[in-house]
C-alpha atoms as a PDB file:
ATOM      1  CA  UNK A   1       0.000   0.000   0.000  1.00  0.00           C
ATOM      2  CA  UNK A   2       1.657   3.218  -0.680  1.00  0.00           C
ATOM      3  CA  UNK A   3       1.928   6.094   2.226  1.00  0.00           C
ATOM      4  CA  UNK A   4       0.048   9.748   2.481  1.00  0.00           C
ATOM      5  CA  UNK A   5       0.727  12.395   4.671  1.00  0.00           C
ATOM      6  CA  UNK A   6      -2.469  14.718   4.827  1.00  0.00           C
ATOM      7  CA  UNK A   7      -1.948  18.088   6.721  1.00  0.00           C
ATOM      8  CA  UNK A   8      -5.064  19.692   7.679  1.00  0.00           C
ATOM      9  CA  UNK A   9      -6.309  23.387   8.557  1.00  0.00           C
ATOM     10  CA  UNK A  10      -9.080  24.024  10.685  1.00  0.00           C
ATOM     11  CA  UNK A  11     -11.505  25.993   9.443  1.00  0.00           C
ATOM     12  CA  UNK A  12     -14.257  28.453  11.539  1.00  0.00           C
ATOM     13  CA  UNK A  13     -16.812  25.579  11.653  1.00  0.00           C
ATOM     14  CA  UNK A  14     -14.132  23.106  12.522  1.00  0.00           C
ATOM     15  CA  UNK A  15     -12.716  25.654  15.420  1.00  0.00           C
ATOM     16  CA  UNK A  16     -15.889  26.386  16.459  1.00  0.00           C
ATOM     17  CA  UNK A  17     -16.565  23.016  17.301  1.00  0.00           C
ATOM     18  CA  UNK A  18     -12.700  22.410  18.504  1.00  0.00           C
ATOM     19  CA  UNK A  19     -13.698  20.204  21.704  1.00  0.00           C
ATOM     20  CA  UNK A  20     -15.365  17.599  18.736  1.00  0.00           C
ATOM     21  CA  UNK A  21     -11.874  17.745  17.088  1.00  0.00           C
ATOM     22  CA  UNK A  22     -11.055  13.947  18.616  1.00  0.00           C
ATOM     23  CA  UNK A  23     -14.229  12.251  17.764  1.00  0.00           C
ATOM     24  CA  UNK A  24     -14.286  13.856  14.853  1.00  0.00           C
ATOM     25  CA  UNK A  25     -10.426  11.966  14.475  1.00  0.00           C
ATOM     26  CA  UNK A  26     -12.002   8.285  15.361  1.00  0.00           C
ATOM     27  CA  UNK A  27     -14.674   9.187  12.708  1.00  0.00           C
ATOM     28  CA  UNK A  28     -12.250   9.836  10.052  1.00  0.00           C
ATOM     29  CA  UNK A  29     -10.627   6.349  11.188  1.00  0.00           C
ATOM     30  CA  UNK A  30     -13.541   5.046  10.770  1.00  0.00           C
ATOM     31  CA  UNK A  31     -14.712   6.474   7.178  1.00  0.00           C
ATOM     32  CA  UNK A  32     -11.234   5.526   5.941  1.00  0.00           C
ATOM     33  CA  UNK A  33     -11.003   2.080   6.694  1.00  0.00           C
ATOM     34  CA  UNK A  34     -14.663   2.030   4.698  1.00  0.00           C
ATOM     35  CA  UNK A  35     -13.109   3.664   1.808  1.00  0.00           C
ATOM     36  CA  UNK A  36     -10.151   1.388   1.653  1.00  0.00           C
ATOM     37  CA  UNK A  37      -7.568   3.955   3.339  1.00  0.00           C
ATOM     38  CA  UNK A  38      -5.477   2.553   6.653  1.00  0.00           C
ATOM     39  CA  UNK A  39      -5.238   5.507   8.834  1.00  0.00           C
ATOM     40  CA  UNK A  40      -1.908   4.495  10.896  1.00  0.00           C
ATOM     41  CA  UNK A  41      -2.093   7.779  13.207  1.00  0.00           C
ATOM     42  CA  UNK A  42      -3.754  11.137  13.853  1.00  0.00           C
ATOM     43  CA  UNK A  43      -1.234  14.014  15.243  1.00  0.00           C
ATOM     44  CA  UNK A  44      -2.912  17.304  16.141  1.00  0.00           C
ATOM     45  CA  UNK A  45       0.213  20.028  15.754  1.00  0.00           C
ATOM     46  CA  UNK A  46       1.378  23.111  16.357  1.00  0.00           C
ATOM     47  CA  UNK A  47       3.016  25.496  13.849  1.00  0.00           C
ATOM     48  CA  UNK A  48       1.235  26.144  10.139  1.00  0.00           C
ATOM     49  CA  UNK A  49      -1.162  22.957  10.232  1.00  0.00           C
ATOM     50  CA  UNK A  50      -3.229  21.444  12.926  1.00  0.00           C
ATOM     51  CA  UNK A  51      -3.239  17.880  12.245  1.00  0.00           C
ATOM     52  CA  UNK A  52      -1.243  15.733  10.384  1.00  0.00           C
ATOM     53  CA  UNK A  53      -2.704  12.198   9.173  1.00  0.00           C
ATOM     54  CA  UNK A  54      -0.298   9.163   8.617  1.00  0.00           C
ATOM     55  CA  UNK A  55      -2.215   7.098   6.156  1.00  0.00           C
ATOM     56  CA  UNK A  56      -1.744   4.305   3.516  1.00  0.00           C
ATOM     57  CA  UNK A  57      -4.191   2.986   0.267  1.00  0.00           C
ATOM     58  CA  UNK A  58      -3.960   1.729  -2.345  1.00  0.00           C
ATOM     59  CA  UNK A  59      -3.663   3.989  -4.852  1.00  0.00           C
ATOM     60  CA  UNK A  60      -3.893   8.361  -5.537  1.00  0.00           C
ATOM     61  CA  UNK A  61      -7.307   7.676  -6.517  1.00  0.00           C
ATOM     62  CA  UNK A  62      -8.340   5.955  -3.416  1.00  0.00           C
ATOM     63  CA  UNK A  63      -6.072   8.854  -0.604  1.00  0.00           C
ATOM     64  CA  UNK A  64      -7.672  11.682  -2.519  1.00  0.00           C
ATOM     65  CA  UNK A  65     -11.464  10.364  -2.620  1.00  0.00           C
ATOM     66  CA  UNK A  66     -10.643   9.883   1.336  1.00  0.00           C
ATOM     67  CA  UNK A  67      -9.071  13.556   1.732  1.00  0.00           C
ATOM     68  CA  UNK A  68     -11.893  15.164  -0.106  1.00  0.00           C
ATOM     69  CA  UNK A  69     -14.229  13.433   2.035  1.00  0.00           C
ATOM     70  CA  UNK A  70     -12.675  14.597   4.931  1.00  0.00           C
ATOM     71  CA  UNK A  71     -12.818  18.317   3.206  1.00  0.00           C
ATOM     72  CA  UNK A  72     -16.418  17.849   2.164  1.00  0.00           C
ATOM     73  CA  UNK A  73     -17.610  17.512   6.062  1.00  0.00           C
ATOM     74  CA  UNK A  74     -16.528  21.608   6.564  1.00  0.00           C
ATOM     75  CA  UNK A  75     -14.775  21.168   9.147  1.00  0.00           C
ATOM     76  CA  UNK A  76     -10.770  21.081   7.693  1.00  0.00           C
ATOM     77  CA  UNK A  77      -8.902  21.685   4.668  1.00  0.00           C
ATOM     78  CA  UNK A  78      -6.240  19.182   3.305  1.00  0.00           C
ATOM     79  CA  UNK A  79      -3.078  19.197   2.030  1.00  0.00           C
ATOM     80  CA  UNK A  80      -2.385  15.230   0.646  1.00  0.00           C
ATOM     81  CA  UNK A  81       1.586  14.269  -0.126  1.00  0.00           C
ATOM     82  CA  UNK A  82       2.570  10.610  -1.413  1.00  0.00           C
ATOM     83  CA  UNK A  83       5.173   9.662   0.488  1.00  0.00           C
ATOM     84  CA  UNK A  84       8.013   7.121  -0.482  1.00  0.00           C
ATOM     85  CA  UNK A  85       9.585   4.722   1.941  1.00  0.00           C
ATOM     86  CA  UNK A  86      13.264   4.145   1.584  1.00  0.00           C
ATOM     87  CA  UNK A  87      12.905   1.314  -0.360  1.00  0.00           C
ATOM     88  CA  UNK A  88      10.498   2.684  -2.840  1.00  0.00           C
ATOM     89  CA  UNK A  89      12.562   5.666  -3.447  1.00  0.00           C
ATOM     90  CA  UNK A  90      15.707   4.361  -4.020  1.00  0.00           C
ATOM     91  CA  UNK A  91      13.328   2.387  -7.089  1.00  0.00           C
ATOM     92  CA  UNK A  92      13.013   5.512  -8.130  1.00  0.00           C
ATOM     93  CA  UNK A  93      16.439   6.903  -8.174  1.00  0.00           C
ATOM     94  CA  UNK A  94      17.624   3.427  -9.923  1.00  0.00           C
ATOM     95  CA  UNK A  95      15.355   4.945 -12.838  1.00  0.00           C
ATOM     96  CA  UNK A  96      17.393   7.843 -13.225  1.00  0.00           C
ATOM     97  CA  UNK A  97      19.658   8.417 -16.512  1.00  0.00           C
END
């Protein structure tokens, strides 16, 4: 399964209702693993975003229907990033001219 990193911003509705922020966490567990997307951990951050989501599926396809889900509920914005494991990055580098 390939890796995502998805940094999210709260938006009003989603600070308004801050003290929801980890039920609304298990929830997105919960909707992911129905879509097909493993959500390995849930970090809520400090600095420019307020959570970051440690997640693995299948394919871009499958992380971004999951991410704009997420989005489509009001209460974040995402930022999705594939992310490579050594192994599958040092593929990639083999491929280089």
């Amino acid at each position: 399964m390939a890796a995502y990193i998805i940094m999210t911003h709260f938006t009003e509705q989603g600070v308004r209702n801050i003290k929801d922020s980890p039920k609304r966490g298990q929830a997105s567990i919960a909707l992911g693993k129905k879509m097909g997307v493993k959500v390995k951990e849930i970090f809520w951050t400090l600095g420019p975003y307020d959570t970051v989501v440690l997640a693995e599926a299948a394919n871009d396809e499958t992380a971004t229907a999951f991410a704009l889900s997420l989005a489509s509920r009001g209460n974040v914005k995402t930022l999705t990033m594939r992310a490579y494991r050594a192994k599958e990055f040092s593929g990639i580098l083999r491929k280089l001219s």
